[in-house]
PDB file of N, CA and C in Angstrom:
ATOM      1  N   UNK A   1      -5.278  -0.298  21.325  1.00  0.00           N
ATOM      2  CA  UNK A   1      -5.862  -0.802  20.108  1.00  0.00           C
ATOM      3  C   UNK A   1      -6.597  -2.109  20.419  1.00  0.00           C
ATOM      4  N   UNK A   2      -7.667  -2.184  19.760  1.00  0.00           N
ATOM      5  CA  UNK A   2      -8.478  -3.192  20.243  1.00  0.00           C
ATOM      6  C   UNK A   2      -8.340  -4.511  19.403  1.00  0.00           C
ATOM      7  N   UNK A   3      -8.498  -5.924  19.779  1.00  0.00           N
ATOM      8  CA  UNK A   3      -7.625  -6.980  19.351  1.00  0.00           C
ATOM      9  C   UNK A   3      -8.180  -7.146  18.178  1.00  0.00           C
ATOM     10  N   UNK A   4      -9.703  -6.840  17.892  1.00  0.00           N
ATOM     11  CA  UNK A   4     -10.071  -7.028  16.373  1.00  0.00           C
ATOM     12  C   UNK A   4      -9.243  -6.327  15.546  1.00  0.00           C
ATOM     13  N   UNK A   5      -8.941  -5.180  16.073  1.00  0.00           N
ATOM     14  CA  UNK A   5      -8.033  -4.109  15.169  1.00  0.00           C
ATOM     15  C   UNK A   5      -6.455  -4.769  14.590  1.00  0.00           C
ATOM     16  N   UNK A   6      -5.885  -5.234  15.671  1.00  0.00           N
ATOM     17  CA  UNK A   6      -4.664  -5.907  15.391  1.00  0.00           C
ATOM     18  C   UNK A   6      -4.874  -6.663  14.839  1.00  0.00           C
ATOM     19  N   UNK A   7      -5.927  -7.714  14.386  1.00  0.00           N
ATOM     20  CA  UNK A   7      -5.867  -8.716  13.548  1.00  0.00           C
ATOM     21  C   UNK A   7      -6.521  -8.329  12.174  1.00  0.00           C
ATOM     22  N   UNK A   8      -7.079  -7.120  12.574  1.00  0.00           N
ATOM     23  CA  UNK A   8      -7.382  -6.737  10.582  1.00  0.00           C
ATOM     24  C   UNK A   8      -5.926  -6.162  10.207  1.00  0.00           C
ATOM     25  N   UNK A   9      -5.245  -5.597  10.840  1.00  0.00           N
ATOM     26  CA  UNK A   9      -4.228  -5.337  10.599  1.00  0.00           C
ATOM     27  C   UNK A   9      -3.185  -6.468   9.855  1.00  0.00           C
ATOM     28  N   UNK A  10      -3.108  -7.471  10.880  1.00  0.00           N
ATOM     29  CA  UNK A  10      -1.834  -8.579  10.436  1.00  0.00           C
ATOM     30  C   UNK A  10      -2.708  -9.008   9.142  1.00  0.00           C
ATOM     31  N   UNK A  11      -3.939  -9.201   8.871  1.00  0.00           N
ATOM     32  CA  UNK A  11      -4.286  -9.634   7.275  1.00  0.00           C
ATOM     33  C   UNK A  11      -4.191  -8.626   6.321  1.00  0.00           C
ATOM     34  N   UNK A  12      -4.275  -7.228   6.647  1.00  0.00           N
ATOM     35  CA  UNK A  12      -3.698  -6.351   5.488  1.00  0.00           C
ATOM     36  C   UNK A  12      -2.208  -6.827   5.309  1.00  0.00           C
ATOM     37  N   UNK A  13      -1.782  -6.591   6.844  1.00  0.00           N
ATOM     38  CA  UNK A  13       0.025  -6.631   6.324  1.00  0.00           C
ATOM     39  C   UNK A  13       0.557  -7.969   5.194  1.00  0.00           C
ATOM     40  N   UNK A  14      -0.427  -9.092   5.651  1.00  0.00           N
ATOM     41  CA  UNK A  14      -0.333 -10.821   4.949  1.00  0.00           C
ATOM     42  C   UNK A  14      -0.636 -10.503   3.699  1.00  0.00           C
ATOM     43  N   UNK A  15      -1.433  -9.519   2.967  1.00  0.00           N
ATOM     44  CA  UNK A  15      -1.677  -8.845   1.546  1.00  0.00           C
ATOM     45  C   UNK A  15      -1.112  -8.407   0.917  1.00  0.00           C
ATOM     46  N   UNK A  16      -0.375  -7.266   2.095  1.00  0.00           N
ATOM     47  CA  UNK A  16       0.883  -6.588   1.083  1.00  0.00           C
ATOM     48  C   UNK A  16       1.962  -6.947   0.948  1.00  0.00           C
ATOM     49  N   UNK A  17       2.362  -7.958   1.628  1.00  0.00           N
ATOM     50  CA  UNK A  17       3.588  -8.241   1.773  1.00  0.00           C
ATOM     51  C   UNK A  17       3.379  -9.549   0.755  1.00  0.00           C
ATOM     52  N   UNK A  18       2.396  -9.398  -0.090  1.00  0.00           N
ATOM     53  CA  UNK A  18       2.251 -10.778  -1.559  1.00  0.00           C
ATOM     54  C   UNK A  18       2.149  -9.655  -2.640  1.00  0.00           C
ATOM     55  N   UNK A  19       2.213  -7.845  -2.317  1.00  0.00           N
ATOM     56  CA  UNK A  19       2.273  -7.186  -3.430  1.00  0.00           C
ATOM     57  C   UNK A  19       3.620  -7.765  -4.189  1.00  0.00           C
ATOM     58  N   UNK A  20       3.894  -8.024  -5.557  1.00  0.00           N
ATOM     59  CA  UNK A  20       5.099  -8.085  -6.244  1.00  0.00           C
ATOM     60  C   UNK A  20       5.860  -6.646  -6.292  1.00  0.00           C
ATOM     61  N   UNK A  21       7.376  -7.060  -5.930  1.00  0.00           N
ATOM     62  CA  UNK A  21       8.046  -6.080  -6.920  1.00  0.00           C
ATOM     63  C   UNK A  21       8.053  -5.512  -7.768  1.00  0.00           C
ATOM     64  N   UNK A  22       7.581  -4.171  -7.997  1.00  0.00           N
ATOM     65  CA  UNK A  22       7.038  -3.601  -9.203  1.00  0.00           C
ATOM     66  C   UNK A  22       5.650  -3.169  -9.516  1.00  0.00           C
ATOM     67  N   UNK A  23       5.109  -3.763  -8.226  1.00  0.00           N
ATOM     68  CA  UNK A  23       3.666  -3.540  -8.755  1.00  0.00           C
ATOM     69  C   UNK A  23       3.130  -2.742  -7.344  1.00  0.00           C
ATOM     70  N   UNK A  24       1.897  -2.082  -7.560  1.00  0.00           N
ATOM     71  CA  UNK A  24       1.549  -1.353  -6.010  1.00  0.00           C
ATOM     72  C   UNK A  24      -0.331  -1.711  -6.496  1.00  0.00           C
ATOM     73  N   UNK A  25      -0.755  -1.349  -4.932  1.00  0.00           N
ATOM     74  CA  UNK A  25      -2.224  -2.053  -5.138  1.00  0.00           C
ATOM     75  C   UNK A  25      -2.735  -0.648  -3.917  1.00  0.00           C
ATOM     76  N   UNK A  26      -4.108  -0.591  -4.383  1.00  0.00           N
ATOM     77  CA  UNK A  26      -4.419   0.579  -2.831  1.00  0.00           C
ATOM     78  C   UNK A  26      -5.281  -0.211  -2.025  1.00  0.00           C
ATOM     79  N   UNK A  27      -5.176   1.309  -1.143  1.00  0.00           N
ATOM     80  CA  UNK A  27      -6.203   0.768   0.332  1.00  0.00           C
ATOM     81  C   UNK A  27      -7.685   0.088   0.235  1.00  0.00           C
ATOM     82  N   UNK A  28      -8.505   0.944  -0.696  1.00  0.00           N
ATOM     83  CA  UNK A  28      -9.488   0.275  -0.968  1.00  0.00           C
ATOM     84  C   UNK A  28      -9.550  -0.795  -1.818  1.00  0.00           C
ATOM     85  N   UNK A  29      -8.565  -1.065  -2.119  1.00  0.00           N
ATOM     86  CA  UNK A  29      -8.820  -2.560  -2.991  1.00  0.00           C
ATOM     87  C   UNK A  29      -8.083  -3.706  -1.814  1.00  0.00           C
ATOM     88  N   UNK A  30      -7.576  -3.327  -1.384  1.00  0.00           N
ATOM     89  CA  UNK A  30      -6.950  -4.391  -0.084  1.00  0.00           C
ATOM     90  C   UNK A  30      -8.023  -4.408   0.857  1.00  0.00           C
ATOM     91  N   UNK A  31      -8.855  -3.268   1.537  1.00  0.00           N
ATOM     92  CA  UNK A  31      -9.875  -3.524   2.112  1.00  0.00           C
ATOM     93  C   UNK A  31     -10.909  -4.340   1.808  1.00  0.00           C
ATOM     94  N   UNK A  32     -11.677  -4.051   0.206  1.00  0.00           N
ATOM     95  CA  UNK A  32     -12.544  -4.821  -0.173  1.00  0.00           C
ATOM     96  C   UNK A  32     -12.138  -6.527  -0.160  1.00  0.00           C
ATOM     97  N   UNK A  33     -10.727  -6.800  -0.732  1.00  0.00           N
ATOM     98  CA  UNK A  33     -10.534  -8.075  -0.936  1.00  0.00           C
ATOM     99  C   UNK A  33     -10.892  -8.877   1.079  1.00  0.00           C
ATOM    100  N   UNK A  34     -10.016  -8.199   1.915  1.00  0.00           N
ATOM    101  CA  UNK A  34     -10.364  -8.744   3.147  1.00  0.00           C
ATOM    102  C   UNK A  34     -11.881  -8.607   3.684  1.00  0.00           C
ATOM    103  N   UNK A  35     -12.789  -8.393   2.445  1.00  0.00           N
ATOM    104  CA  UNK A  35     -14.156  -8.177   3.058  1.00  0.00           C
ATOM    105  C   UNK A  35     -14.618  -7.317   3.654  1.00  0.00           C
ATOM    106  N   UNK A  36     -14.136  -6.171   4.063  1.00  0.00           N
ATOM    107  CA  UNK A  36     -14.602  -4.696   4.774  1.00  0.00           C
ATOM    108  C   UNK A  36     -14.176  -3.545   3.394  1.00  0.00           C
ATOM    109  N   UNK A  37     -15.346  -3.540   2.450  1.00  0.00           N
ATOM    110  CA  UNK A  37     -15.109  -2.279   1.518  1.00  0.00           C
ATOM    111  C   UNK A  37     -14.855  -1.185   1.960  1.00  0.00           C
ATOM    112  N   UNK A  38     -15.593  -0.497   3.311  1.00  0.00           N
ATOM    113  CA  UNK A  38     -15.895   0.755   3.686  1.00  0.00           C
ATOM    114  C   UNK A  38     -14.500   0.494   4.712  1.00  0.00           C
ATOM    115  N   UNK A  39     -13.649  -0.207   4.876  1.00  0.00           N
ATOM    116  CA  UNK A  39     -12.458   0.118   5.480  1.00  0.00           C
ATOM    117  C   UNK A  39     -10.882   0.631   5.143  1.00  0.00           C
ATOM    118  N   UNK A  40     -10.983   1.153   3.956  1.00  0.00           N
ATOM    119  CA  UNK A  40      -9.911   1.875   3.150  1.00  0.00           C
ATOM    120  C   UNK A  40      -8.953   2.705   4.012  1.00  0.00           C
ATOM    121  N   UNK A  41      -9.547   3.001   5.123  1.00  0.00           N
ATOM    122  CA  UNK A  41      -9.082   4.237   6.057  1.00  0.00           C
ATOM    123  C   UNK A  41      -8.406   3.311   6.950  1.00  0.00           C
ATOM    124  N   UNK A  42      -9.052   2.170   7.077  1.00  0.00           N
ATOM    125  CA  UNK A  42      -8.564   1.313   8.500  1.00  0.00           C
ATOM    126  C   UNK A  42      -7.065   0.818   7.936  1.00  0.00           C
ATOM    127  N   UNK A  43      -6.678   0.857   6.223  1.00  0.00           N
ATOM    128  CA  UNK A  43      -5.831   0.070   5.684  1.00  0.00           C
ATOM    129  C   UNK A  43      -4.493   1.055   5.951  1.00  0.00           C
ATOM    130  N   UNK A  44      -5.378   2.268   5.729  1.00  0.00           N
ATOM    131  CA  UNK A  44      -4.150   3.649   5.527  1.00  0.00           C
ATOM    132  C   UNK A  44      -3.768   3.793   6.922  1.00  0.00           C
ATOM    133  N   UNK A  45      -4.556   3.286   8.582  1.00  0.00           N
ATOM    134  CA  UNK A  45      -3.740   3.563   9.727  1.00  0.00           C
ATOM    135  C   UNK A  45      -3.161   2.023   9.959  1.00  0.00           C
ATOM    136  N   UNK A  46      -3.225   0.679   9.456  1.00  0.00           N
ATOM    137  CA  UNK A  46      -2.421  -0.508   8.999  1.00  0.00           C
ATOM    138  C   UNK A  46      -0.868   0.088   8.730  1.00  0.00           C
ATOM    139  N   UNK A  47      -0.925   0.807   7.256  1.00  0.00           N
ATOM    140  CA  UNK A  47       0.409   1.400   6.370  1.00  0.00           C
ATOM    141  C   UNK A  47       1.053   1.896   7.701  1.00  0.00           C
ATOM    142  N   UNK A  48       0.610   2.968   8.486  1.00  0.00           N
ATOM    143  CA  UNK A  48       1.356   4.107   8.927  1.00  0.00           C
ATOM    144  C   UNK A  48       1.599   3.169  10.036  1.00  0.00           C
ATOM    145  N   UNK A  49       1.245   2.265  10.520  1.00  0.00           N
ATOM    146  CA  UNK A  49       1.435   1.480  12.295  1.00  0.00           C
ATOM    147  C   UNK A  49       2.700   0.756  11.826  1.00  0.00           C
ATOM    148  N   UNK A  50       2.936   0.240  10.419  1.00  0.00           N
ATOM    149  CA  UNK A  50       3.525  -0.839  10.258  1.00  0.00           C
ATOM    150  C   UNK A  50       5.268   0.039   9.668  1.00  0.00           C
ATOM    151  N   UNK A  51       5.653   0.890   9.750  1.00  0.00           N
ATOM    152  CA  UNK A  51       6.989   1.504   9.040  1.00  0.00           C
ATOM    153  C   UNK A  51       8.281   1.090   9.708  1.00  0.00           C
ATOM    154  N   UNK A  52       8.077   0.157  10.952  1.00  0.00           N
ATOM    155  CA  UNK A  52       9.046  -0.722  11.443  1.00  0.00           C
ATOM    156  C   UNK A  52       9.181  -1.951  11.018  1.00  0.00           C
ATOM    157  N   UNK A  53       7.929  -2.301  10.467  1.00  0.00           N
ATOM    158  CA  UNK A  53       8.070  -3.613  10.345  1.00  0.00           C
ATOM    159  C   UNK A  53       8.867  -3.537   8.242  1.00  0.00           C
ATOM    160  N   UNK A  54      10.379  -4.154   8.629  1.00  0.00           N
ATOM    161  CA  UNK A  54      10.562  -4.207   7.588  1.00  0.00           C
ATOM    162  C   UNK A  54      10.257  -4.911   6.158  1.00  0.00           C
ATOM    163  N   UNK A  55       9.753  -6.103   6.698  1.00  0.00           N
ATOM    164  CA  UNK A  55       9.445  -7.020   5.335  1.00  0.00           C
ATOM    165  C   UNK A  55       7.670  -6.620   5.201  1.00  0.00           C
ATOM    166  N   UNK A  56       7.384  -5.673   5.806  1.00  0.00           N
ATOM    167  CA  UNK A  56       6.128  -4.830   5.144  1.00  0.00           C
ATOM    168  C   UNK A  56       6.092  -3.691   3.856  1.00  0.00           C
ATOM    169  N   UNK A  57       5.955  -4.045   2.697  1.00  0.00           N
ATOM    170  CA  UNK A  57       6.582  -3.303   1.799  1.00  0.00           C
ATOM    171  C   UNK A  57       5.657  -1.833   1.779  1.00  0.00           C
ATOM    172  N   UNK A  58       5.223  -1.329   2.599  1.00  0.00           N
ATOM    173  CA  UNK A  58       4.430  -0.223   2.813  1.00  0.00           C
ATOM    174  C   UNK A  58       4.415   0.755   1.321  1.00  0.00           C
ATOM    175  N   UNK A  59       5.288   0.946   0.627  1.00  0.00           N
ATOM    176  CA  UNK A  59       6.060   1.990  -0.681  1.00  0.00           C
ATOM    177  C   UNK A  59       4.638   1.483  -1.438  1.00  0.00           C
ATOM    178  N   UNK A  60       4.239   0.592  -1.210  1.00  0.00           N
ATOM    179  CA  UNK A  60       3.950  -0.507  -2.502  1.00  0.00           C
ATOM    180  C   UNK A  60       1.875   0.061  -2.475  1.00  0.00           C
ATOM    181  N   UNK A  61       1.483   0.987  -1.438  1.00  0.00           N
ATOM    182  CA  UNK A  61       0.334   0.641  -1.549  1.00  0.00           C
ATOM    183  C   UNK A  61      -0.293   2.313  -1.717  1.00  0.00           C
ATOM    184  N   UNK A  62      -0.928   2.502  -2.426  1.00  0.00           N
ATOM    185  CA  UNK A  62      -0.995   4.085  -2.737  1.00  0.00           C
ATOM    186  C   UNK A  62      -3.036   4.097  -2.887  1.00  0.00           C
ATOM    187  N   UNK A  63      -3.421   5.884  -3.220  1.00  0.00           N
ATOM    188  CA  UNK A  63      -4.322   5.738  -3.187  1.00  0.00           C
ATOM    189  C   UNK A  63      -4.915   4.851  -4.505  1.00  0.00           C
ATOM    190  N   UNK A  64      -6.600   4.914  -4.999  1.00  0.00           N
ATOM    191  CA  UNK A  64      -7.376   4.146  -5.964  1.00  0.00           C
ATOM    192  C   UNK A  64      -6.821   5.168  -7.277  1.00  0.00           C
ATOM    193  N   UNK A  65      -6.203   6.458  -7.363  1.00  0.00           N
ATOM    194  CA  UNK A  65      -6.077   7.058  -8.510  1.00  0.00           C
ATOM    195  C   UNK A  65      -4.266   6.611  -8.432  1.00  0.00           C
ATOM    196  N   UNK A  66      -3.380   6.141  -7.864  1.00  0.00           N
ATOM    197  CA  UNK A  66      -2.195   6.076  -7.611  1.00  0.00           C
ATOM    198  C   UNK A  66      -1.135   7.402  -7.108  1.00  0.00           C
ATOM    199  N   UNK A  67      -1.662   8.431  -6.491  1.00  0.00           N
ATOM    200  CA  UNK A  67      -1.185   9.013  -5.712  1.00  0.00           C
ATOM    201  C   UNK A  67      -0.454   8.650  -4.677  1.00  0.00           C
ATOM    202  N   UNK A  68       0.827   9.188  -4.452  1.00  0.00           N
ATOM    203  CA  UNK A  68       1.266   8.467  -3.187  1.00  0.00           C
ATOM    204  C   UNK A  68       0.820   9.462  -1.772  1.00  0.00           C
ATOM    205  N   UNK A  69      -0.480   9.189  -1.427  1.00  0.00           N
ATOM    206  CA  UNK A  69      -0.943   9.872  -0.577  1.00  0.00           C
ATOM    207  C   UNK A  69      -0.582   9.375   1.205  1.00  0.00           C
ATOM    208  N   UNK A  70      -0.147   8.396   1.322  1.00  0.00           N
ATOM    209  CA  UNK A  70       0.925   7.806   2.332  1.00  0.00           C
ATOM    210  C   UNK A  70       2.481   8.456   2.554  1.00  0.00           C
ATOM    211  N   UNK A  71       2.727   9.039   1.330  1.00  0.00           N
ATOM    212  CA  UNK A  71       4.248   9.439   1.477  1.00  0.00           C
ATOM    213  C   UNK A  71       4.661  10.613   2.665  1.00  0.00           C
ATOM    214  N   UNK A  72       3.568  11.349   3.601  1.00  0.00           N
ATOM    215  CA  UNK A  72       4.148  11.851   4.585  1.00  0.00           C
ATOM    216  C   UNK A  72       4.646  11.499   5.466  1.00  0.00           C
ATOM    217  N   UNK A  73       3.956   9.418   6.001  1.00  0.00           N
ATOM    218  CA  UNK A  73       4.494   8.895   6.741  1.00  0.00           C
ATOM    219  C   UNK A  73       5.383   8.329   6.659  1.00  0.00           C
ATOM    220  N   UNK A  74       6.414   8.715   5.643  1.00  0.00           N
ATOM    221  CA  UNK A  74       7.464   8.213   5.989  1.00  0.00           C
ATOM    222  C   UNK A  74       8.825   9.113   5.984  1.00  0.00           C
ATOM    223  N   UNK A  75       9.891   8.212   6.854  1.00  0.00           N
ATOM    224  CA  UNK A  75      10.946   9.283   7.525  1.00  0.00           C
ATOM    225  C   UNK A  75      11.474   9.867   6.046  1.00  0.00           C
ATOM    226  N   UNK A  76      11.836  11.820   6.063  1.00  0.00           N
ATOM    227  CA  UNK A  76      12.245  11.842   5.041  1.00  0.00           C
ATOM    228  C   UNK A  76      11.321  12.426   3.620  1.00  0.00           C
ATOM    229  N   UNK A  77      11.093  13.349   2.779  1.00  0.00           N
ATOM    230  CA  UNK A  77      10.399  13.845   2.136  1.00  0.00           C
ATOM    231  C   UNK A  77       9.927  12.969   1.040  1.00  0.00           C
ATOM    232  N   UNK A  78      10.770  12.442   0.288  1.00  0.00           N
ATOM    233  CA  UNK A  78      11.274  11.853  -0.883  1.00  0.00           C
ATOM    234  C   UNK A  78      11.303   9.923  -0.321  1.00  0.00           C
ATOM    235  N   UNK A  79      11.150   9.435   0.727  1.00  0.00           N
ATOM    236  CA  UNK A  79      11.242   8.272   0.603  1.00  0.00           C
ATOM    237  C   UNK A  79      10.610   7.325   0.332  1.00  0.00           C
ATOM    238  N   UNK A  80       9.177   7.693   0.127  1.00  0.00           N
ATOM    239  CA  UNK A  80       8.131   6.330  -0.574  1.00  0.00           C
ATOM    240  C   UNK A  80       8.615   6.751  -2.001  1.00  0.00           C
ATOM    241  N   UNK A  81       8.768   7.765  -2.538  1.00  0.00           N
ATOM    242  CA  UNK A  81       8.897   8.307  -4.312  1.00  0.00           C
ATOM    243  C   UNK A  81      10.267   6.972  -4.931  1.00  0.00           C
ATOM    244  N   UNK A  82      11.603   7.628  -3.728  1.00  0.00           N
ATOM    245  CA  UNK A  82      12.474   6.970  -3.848  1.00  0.00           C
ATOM    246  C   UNK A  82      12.536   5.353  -4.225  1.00  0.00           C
ATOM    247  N   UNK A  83      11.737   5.086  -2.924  1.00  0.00           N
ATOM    248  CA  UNK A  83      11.784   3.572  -3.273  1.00  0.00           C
ATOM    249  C   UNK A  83      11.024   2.377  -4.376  1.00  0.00           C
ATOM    250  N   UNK A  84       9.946   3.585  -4.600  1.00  0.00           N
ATOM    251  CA  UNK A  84       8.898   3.058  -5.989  1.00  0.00           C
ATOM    252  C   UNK A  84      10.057   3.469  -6.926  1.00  0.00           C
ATOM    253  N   UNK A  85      10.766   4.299  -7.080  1.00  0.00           N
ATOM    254  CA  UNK A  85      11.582   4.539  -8.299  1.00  0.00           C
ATOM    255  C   UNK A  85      12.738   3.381  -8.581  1.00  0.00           C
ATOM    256  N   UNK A  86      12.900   2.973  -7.051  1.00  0.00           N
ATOM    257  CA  UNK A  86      14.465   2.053  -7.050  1.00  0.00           C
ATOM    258  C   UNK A  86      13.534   0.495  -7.799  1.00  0.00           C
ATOM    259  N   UNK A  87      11.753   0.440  -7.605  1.00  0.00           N
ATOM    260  CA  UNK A  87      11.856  -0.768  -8.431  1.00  0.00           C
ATOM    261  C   UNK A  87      11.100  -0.803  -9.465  1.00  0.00           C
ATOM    262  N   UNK A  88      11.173   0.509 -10.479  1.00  0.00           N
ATOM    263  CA  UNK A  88      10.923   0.487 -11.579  1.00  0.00           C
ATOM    264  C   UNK A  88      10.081   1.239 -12.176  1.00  0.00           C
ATOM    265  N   UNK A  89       9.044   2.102 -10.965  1.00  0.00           N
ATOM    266  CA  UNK A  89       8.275   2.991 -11.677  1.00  0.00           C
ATOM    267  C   UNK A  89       8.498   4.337 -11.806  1.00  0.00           C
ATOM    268  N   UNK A  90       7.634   5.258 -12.562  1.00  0.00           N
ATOM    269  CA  UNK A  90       8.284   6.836 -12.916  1.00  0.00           C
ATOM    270  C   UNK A  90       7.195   6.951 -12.146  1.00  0.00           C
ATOM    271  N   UNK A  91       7.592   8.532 -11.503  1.00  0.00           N
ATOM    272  CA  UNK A  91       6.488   8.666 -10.599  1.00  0.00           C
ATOM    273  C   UNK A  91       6.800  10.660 -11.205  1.00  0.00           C
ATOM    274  N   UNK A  92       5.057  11.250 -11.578  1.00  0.00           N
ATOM    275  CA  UNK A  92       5.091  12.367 -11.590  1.00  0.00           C
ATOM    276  C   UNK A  92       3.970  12.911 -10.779  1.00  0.00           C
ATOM    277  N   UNK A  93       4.253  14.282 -10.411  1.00  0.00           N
ATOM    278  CA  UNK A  93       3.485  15.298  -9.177  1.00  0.00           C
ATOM    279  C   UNK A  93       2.696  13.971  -8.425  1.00  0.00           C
ATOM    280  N   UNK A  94       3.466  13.599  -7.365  1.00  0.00           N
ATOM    281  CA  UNK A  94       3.390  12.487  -6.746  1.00  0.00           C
ATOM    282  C   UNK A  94       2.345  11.284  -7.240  1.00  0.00           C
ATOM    283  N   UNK A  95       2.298  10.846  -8.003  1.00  0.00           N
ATOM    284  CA  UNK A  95       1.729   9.748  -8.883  1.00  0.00           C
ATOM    285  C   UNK A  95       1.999   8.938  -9.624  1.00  0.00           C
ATOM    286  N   UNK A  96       2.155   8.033  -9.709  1.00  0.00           N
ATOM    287  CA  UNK A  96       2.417   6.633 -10.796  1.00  0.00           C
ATOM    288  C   UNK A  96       2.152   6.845 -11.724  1.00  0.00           C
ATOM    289  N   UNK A  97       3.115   7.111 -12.598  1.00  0.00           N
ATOM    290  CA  UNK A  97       2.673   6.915 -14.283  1.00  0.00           C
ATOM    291  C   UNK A  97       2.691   5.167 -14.351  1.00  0.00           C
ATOM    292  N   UNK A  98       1.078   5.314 -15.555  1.00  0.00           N
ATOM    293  CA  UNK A  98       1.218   4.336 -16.381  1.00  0.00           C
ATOM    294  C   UNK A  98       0.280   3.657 -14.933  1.00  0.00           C
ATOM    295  N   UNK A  99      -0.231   3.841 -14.088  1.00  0.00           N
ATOM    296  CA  UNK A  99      -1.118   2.886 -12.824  1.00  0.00           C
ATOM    297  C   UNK A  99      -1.477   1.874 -13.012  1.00  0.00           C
ATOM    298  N   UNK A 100      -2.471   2.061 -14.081  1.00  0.00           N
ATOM    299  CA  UNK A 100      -3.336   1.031 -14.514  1.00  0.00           C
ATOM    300  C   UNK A 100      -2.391  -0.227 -14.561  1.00  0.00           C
ATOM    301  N   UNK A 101      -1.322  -0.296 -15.401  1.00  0.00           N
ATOM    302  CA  UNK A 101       0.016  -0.722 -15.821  1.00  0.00           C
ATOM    303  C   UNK A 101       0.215  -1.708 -14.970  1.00  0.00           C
ATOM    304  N   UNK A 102       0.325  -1.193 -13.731  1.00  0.00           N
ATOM    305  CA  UNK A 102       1.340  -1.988 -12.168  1.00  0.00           C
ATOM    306  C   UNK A 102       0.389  -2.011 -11.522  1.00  0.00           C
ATOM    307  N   UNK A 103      -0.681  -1.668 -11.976  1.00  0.00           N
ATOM    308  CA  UNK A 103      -2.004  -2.411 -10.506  1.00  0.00           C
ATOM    309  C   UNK A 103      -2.008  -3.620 -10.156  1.00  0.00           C
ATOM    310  N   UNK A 104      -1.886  -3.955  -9.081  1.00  0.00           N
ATOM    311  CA  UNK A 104      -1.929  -5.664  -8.650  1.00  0.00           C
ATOM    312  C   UNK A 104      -2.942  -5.901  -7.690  1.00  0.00           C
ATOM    313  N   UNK A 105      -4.216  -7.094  -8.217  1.00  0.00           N
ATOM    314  CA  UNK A 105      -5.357  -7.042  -7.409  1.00  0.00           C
ATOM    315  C   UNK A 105      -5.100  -8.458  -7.208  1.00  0.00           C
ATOM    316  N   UNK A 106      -4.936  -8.316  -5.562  1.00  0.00           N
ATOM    317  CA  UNK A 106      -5.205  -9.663  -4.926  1.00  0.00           C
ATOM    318  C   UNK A 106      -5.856 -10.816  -4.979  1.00  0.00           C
ATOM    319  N   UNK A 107      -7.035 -10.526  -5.276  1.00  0.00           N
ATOM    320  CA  UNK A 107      -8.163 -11.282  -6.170  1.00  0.00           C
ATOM    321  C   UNK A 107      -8.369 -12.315  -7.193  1.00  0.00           C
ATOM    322  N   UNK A 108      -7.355 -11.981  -8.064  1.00  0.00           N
ATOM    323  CA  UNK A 108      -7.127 -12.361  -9.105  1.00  0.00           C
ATOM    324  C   UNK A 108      -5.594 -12.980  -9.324  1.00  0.00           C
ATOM    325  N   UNK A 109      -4.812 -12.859  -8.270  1.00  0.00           N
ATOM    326  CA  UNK A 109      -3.160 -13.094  -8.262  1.00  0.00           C
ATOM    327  C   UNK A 109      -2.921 -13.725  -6.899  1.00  0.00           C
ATOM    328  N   UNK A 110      -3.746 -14.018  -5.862  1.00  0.00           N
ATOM    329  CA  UNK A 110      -2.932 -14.381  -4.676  1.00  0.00           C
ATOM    330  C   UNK A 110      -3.102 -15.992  -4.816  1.00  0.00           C
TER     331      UNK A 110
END
């Protein structure tokens, strides 16, 4: 991985890890805020590099419609659903009810 890569990385991870409890934000809105719009994709191989790192709240970042389109990478069928449920949201046919609701834009909150 090339060192620019690791360091767009550690500023996504510095993003999400200011998502609040309760709230989830997506890839393309974490991309745009770090200044690369067209890097939404670069955010979603960020999520999947980072599932060791524990104080990375990975659960927390889904697609722009709130799909949990990340939830294959993690160990376990049910464990991104699980853990959005343990802090407060209902989640149906893998999606966030109520999105709009718990959207948290960096932008405007960091």
């Amino acid at each position: 991985m090339a060192a620019t890569e690791l360091n767009f990385f550690e500023r996504v991870y510095e993003v999400v890890r200011k998502i609040p409890h309760g709230r989830v934000c997506s890839y393309g809105l974490i991309a745009r805020y770090l200044g690369s719009p067209q890097s939404a994709r670069m955010v979603g191989w960020a999520m999947n590099a980072s599932h060791q790192m524990l104080d990375v709240p990975v659960h927390r970042v889904v697609n722009r419609n709130g799909m949990l389109s990340g939830k294959h990478h993690f160990p376990g069928e049910k464990l991104m659903e699980e853990l959005l449920i343990s802090e407060g949201h209902q989640i149906s046919q893998d999606q966030i009810v109520n999105f709009k609701k718990v959207f948290w834009d960096p932008s405007t909150e960091l």
